[in-house]
Every structure is written in C-alpha cells, then in structure tokens.
Protein backbone atom coordinates (compact mmCIF):
# COMPACT_ATOMS: atom_id res chain seq x y z
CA UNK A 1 60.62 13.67 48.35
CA UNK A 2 58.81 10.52 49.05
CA UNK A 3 60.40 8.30 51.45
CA UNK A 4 60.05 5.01 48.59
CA UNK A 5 62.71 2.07 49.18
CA UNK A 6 62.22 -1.50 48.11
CA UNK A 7 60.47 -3.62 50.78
CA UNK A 8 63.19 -5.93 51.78
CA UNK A 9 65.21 -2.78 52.65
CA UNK A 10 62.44 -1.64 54.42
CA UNK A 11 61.87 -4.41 56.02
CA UNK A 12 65.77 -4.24 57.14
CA UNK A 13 65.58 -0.98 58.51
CA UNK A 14 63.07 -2.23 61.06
CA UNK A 15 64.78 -5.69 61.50
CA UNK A 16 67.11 -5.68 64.90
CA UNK A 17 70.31 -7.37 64.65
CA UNK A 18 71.71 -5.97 68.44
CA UNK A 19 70.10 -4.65 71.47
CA UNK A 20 71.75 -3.38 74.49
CA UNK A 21 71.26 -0.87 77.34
CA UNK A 22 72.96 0.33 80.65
CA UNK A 23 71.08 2.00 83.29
CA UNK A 24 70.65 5.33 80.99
CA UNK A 25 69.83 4.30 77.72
CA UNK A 26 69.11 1.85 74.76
CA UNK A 27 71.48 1.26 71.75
CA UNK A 28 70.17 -0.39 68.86
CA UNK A 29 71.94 -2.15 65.77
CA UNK A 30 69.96 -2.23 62.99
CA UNK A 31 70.59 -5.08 60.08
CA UNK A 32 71.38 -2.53 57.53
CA UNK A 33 74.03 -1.25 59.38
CA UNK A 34 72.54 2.05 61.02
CA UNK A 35 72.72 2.23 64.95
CA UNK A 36 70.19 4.47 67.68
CA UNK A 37 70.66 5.41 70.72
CA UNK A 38 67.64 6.39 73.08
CA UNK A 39 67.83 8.20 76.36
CA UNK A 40 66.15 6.33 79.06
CA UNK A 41 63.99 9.45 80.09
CA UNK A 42 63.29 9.76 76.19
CA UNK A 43 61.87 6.17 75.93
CA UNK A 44 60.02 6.59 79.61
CA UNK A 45 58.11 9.84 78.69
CA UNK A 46 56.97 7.94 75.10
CA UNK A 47 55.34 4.94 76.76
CA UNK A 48 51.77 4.79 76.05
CA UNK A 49 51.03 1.67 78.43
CA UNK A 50 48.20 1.65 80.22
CA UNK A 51 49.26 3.19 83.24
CA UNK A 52 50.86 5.91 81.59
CA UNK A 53 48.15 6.89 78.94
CA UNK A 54 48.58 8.32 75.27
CA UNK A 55 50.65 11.25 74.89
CA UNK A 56 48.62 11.25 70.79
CA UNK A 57 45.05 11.68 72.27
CA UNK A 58 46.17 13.82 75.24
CA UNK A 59 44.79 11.12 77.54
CA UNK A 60 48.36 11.34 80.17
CA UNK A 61 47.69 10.03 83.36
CA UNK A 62 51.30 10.45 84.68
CA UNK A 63 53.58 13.99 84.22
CA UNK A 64 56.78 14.54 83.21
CA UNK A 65 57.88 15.97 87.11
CA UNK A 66 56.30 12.64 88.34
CA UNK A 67 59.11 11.01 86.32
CA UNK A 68 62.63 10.45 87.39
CA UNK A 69 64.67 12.75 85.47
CA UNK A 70 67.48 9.65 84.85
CA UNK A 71 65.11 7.08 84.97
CA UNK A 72 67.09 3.12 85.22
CA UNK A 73 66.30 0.73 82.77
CA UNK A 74 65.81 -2.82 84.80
CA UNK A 75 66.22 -4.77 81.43
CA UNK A 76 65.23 -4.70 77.56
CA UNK A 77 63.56 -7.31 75.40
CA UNK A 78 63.53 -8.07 72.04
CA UNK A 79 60.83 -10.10 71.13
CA UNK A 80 61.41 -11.16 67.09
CA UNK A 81 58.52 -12.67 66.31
CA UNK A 82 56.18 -9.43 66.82
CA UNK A 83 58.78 -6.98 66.43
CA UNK A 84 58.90 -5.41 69.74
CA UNK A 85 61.48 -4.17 72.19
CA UNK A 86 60.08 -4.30 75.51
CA UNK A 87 61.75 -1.77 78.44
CA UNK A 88 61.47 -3.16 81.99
CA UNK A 89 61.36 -0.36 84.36
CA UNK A 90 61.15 -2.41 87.63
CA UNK A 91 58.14 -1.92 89.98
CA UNK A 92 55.86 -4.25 87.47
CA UNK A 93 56.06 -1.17 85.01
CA UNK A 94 56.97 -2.63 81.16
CA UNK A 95 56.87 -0.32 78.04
CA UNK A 96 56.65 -1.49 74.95
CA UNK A 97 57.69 -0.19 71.59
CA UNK A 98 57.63 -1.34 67.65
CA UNK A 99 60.87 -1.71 65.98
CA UNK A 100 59.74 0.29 63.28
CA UNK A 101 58.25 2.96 65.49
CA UNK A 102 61.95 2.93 66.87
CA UNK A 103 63.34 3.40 63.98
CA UNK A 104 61.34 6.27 62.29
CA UNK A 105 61.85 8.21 65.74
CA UNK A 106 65.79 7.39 65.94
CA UNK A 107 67.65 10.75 66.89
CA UNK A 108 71.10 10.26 64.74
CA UNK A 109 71.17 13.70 62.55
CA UNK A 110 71.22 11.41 59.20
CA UNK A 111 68.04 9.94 60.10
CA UNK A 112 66.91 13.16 61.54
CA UNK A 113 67.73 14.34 57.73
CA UNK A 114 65.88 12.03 56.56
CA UNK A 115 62.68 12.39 58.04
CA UNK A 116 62.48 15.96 56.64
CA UNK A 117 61.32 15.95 53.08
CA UNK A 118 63.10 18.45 50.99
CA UNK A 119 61.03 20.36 48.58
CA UNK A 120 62.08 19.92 44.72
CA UNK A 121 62.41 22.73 43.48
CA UNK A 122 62.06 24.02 40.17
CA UNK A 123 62.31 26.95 37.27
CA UNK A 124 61.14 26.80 33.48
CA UNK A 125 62.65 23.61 32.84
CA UNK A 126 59.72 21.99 33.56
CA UNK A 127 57.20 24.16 31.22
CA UNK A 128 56.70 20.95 29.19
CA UNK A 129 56.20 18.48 32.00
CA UNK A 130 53.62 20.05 34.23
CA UNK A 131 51.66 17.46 37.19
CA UNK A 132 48.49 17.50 35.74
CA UNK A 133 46.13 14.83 37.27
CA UNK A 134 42.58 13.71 36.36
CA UNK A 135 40.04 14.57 38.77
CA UNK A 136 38.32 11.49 38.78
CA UNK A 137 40.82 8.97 39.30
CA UNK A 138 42.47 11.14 42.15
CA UNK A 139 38.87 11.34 43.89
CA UNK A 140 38.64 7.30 43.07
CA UNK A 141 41.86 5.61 43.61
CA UNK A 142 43.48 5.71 46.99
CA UNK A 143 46.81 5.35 45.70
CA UNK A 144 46.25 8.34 43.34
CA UNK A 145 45.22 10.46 45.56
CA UNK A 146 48.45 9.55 47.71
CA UNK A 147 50.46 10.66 44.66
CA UNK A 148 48.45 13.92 44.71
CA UNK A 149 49.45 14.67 48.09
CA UNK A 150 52.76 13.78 47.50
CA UNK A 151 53.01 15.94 44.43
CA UNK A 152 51.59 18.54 46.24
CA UNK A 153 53.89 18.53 48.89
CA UNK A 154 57.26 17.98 46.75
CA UNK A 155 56.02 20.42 43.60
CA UNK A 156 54.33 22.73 45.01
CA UNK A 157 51.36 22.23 42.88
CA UNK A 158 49.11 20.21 40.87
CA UNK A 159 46.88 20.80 37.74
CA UNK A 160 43.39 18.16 37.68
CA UNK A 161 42.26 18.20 34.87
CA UNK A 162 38.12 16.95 34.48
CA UNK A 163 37.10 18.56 37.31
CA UNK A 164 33.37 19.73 37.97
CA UNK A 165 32.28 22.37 36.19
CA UNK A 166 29.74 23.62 38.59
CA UNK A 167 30.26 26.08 41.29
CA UNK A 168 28.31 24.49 43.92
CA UNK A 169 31.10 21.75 43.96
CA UNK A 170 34.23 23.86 44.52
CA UNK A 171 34.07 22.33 47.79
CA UNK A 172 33.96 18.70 46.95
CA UNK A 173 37.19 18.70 45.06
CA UNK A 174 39.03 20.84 48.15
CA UNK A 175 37.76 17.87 50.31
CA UNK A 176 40.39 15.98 48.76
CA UNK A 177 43.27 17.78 50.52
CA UNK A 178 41.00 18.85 53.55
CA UNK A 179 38.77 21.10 55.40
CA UNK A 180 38.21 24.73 54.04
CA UNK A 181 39.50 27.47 55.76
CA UNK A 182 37.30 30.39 55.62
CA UNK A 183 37.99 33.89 56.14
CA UNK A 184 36.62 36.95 55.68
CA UNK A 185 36.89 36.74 51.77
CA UNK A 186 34.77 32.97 52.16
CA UNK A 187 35.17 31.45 49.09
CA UNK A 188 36.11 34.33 47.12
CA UNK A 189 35.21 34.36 43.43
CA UNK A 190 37.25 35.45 41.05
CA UNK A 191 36.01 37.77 38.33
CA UNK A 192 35.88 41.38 36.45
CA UNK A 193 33.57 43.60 38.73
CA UNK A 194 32.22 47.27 38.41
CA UNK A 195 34.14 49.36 41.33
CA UNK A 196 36.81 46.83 43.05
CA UNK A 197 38.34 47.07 46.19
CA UNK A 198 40.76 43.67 45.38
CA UNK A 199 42.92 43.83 42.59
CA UNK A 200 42.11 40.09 41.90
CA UNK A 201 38.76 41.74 40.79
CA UNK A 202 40.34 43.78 38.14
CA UNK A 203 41.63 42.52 34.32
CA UNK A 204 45.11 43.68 34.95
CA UNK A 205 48.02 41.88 34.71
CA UNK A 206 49.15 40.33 38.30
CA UNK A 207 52.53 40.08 39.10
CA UNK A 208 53.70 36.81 40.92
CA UNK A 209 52.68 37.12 44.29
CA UNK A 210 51.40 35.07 47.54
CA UNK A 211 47.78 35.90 49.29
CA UNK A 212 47.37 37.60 51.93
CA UNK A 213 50.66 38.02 53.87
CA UNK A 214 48.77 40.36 55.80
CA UNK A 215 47.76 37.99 57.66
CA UNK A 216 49.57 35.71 61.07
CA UNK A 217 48.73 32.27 59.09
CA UNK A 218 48.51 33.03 55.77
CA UNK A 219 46.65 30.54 53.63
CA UNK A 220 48.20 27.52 52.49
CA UNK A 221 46.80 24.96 50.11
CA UNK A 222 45.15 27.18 47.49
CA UNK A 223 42.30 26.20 44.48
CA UNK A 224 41.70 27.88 41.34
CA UNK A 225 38.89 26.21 40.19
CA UNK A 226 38.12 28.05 36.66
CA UNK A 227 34.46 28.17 35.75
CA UNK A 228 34.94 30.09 32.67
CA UNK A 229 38.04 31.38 30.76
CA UNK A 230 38.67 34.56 28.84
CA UNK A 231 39.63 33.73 25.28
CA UNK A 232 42.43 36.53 25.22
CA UNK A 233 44.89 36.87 28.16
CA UNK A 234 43.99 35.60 31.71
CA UNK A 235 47.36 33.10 31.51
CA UNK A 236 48.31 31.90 35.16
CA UNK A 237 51.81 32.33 35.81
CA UNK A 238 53.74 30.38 38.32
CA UNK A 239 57.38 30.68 40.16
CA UNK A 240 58.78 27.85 42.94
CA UNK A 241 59.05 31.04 45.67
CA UNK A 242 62.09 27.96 46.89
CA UNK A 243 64.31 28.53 43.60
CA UNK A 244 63.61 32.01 43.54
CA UNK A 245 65.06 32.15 46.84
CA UNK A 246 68.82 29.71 45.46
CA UNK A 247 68.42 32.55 42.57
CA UNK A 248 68.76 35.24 44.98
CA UNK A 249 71.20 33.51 47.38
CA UNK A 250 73.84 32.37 44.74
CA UNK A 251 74.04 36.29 43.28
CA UNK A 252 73.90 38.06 46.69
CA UNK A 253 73.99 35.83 49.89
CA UNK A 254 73.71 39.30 52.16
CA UNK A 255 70.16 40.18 50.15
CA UNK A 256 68.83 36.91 51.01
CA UNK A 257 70.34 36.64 54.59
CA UNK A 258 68.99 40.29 55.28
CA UNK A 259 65.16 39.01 53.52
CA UNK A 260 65.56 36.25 55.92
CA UNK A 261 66.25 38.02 59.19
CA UNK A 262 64.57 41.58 58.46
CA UNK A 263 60.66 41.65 59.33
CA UNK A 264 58.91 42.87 55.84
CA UNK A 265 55.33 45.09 56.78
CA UNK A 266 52.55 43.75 55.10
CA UNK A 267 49.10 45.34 55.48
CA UNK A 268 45.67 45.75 54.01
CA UNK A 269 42.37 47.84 55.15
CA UNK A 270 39.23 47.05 53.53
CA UNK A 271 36.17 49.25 53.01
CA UNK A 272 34.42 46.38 55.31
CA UNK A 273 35.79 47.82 58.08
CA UNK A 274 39.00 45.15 58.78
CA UNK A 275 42.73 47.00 59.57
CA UNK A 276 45.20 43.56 58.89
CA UNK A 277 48.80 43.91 59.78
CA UNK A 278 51.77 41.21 59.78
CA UNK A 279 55.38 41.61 60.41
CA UNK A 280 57.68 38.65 59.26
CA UNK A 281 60.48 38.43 57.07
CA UNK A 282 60.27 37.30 53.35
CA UNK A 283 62.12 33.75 53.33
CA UNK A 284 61.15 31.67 56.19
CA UNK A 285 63.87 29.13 56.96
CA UNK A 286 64.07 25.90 59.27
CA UNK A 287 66.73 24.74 61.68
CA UNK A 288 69.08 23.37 58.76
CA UNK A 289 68.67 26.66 56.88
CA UNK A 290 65.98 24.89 54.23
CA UNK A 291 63.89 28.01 52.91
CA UNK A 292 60.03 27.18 54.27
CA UNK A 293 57.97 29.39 53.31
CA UNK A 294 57.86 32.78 51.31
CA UNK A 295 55.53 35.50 51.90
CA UNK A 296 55.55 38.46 49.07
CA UNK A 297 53.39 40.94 47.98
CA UNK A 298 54.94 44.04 46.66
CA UNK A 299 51.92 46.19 46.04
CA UNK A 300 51.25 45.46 49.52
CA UNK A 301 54.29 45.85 51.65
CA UNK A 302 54.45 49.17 54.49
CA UNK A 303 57.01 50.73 55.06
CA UNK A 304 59.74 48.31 57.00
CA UNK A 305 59.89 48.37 60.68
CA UNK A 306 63.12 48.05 61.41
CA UNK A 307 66.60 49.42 63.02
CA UNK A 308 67.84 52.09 61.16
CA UNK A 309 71.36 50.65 59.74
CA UNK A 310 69.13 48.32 58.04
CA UNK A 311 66.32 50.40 56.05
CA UNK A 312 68.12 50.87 53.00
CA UNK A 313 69.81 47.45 52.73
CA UNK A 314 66.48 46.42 53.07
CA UNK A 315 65.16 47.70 50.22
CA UNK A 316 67.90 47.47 48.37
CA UNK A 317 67.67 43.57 49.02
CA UNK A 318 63.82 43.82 48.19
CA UNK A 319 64.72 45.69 44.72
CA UNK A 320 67.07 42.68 43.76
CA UNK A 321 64.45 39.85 44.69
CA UNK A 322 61.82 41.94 42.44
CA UNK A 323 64.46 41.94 39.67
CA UNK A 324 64.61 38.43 39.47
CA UNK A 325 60.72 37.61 39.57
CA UNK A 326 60.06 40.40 36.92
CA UNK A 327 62.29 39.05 34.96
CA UNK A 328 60.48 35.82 34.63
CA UNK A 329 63.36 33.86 35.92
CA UNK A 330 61.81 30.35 36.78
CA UNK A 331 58.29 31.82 35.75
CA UNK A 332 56.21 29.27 34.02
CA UNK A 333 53.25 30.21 32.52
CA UNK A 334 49.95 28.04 31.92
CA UNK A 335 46.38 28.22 30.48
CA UNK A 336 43.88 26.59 32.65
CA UNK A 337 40.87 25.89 30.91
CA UNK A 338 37.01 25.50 32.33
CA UNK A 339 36.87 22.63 34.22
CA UNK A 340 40.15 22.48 35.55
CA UNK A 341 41.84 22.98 38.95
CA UNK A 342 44.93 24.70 40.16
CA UNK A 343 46.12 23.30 43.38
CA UNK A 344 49.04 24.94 44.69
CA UNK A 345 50.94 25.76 47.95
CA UNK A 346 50.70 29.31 48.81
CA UNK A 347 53.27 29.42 51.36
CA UNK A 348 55.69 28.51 48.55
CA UNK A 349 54.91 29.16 45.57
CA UNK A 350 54.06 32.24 43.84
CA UNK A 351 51.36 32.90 41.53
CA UNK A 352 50.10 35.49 38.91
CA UNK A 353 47.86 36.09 35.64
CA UNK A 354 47.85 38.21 32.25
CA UNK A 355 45.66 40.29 31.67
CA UNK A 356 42.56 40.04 30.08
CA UNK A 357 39.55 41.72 28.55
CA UNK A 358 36.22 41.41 30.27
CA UNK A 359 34.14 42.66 27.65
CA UNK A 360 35.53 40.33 24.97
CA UNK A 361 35.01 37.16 27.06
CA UNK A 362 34.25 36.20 30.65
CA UNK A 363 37.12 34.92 33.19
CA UNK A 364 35.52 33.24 36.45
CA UNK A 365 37.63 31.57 38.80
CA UNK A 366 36.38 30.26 42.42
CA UNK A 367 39.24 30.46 45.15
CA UNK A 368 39.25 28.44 48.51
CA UNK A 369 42.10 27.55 51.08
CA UNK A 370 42.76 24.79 53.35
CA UNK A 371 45.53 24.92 56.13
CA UNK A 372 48.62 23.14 56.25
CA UNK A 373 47.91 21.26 59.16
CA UNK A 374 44.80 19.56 57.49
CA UNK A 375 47.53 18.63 54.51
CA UNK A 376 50.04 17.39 56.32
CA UNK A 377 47.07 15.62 58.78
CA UNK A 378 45.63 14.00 55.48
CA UNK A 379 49.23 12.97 54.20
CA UNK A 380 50.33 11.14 57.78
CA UNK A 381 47.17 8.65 57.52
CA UNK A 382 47.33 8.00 54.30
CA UNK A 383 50.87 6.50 55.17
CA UNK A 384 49.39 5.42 58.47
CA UNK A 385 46.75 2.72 56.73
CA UNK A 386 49.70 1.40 54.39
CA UNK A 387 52.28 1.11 57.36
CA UNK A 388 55.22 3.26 55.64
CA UNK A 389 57.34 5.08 57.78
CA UNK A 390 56.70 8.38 56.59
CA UNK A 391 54.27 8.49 58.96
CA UNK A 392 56.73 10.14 61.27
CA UNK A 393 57.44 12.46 58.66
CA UNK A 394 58.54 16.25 60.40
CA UNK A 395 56.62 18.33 57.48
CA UNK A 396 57.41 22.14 57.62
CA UNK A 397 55.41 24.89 59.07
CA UNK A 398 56.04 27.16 55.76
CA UNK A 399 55.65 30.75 56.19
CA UNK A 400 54.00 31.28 59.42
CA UNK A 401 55.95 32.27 62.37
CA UNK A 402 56.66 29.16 64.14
C-alpha cells in the first residue's frame, strides 16, 4: 500500500528531537517518538562525499577493505535549519546525511516493515469495483499516472479505458510503465490462426494461468491491448495468484509449504527451433514469508524433479491448488472491449479467457511485457520528484529466483 500520511506527520518523522553517538554508532530520537540506531561502519560505507564517490552511479573511489571495519565517530552534528546530521570522522573527512534520508533507511524491524509494501489482495468481492482508468488522463496528469503505478503495484492490475485503437501504438501506452521487453514471441498478437503452435492462438477456453514460466525471468508487467472483440465468448478471467495462495494455506498449510519449497518443471519447445526449461517452485516467498510471486501453468508443467519422498505429495499438493482455481474461487471475470487495455502483473496474478468463435466474429488482442525493474525504476522517481519517502521503498522481486 501507498506509504500516504498527513504532512505534519511527515514532516515529524524527519524532524530530530535527540542525537547522540559513541565511538561505534549513531542513535537518533525522532519527534514522533520512533528511535534509530546506525552502525558507524554502516553510516561510513553510505557517504557519498566527495572523496568517497557515489555508491548510486557506481562512481566509488574508496573500497570497503580500505575502510576500518569499526570505524570511530570523532563527533555528530545536527544542523536544524537544513536538516542534516553531519558525521565527523577525524582526518578532515565529514559525511553528511538528510534527516529524512535517515529515516527512510532506519534498520528497526517496524520500519523495516514498513518500507515493504504489502500487496492487497483480493477474490470476487471486488467484481463490481474494478480499477479502470482513462487512458488519457493517466498519459496527461502526473499525479494520475502515479496512481496507476500505485494501483498497479497494490492490485495487481489496471483496466484504461480510451486507449488507442490502432496497433501501431501498442507501444506508446506500455511507455507509461516502461521499456518493452522483447523476446522471442516480440510483441505477440493475439488471434484465431490456421495451424497453431500456442494455445493463445486457438478459440478455446484458457484456464487461469501465468506466461511463460518456462522461462528464468518470466515476464512481468503484461498488456492486453484489444483491437477487436468477439461478440460471443472471449471473457478475460482474472485470479490475485496472492489470495489463491491464503486459499490454499488456510485448508492445507503442508500443500502450500511443499508448493513453496518443491521446484515445479516448466518447459516448452517450439517448432522455431528454441528447447526452454525452468525449475522453481510455485509460490515464491520473501524473508517475512509474504508470497512474491506465482508461476503456474498446468498444461505446461514436466514431470517434477525432485527427491523421491516428495513426488507424490507433490502432486497431490498441485491437484489441491488446481481445485481451488477451477473452481473459480476468487476468479473474476471481465469483458474488455476495443480500445481498452489490460495491465496486469504477471508474476502475480493469473489470467485466462472463454472461449470464443472465430468465424462468428473476430478477437484481436496485441500482448507486450515490460520488466519489473523498469516498474519499480519508474515508481521510485516518480516519488523521487515529489520528495516522499517511498522512495526507499524495498519492492519485491516476484517470481524470479532471487
């Protein structure tokens, strides 16, 4: 969730009301009550003063073994009127830092918590309240397009509505969460064809899946942009791959450990003459134990690599988790029309379609990616040029291996 607050409590949380250090360390009081503490070598190895360089652009001019591994702090400043603490290391050598850059950075676990946005997830409650946007104002109005990206990240997805209807601009409207990621596929349209090789290509129903597992990164932010609709069938359908995951956990905690720990196969050779192959478990889960990422793709999945005391709860764990999507728990279902854009995050949420018939009416969707690194990238300036601490946001890695 966003990080919003009132701005005189913001302005508290950056406001010093005590500073002190001994040879090791800094301790901060804060004026809303919080308090830091900051290793000395933790505050020397984060000085960007001339001398030192920028650890951001990569331009170091000293190295961590040049350091003192305990380095002493001579004496610390706090100068009010500019917000600064300033670190005397003796020697001539002064580091300065922001309060507020302090305090998005402080290492006590609650504001370690809080740093880490927590998806919201979500089920078929929210059939009637769906994030649709409007193309234009998103692409016009900064602050819109912040709430996009925000959505994005805390939903999962968002609907614009009003965007272009021609192909040629696919593109343009990707642009507003970042740089296409190509692969082989390139911007892979999405439509009935004579002899298919992807099932995408086909009228059949699709269960709820996520693209390409297959591969090490699979992609992340994900655009539907539909061109043309069928009249009969060609529904999207939609499941939060995070509540899927609670579903699964609440009725059988060992299934969802075991789809946690145990390495799924996922694979796919095409006529092209590419062999793809990935090993990684289902549910993807941080430090705290926050599901991540999802990868799924049932029609897709080899046969498990794995120990053998743990090949048939495997798949009996697998056969559960199926149970639940295919019975539409949490499943929304939506109708995008021509001219509209489904934005969604592939590394968490799961997506689908009806069926449809080709000869009745044409379906033609355009499909692009861009990585998660460009999203979070555009999501940390955007709070960079309004000064809000969720800069220093730690945004998740979803379902890749990291």
């Amino acid at each position: 969730m966003a990080l919003d607050m009132p701005q005189d409590r913001k302005a508290t949380r950056a406001r010093v009301s005590k500073l002190e250090h001994t040879d090791s360390g800094l301790f901060i009081q804060w004026r809303d009550g919080h308090s830091s503490q900051f290793p000395s070598i933790w505050l020397l190895s984060s000085c960007s003063c001339a001398a030192c360089g920028s650890s951001e652009s990569a331009v170091r001019h000293i190295k961590l073994t040049e350091m003192p591994a305990r380095p002493v702090i001579v004496d610390a400043i706090l100068d009010v009127d500019t917000d600064t603490v300033s670190i005397d290391w003796g020697e001539g050598h002064m580091s300065r830092y922001k309060t507020d850059w302090l305090r998005g950075h402080c290492l006590s676990p609650a504001e370690r918590k809080y740093r880490r946005p927590r998806p919201a997830s979500w089920g078929g409650e929210i059939a009637g309240n769906l994030p649709y946007m409007d193309y234009a104002t998103v692409a016009g109005d900064d602050d819109a397009h912040l709430c996009f990206l925000e959505t994005l990240r805390d939903a999962g997805f968002v609907i614009l509505r009003d965007a272009p209807k021609e192909r040629e601009r696919t593109e343009e409207v990707a642009a507003l969460v970042g740089k296409l990621r190509l692969t082989n596929y390139g911007i892979f349209e999405l439509e009935a064809k004579p002899n298919p090789e992807i099932v995408g290509d086909m009228a059949v129903p699709l269960e709820l899946h996520t693209d390409e597992p297959y591969r090490i990164e699979p992609p992340a932010i994900t655009f539907f942009h539909v061109l043309a609709q069928s009249n009969h069938g060609g529904d999207s359908t939609l499941a939060d791959g995070v509540r899927i995951a609670e579903i699964l956990r609440d009725r059988d905690p060992d299934a969802f450990e075991l789809l946690c720990r145990v390495p799924a196969r996922f694979h796919r050779t095409l006529r092209e003459g590419r062999a793809f192959e990935y090993h990684a478990p289902i549910f993807a889960r941080d430090g705290d134990g926050q599901i991540r990422g999802i990868r799924l793709l049932d029609r897709g999945m080899g046969p498990v690599d794995a120990p053998l005391k743990d090949v048939e709860p495997f798949y009996d764990a697998v056969r559960k988790l199926l149970e639940i999507i295919y019975a539409g728990e949490a499943r929304i279902t939506v109708k995008l029309q021509p001219g509209e854009m489904l934005v969604f995050n592939n590394q968490r949420l799961m997506h689908g379609r009806t069926g449809f018939d080709p000869s009745a009416s044409r379906r033609h969707v355009r499909s692009c990616h861009v990585d998660l690194d460009e999203f979070h990238s555009r999501l940390r300036v955007a709070y960079r040029v309004r000064n809000r601490e969720e800069a220093w946001m730690v945004l998740g890695c979803g379902a890749s291996s990291a």
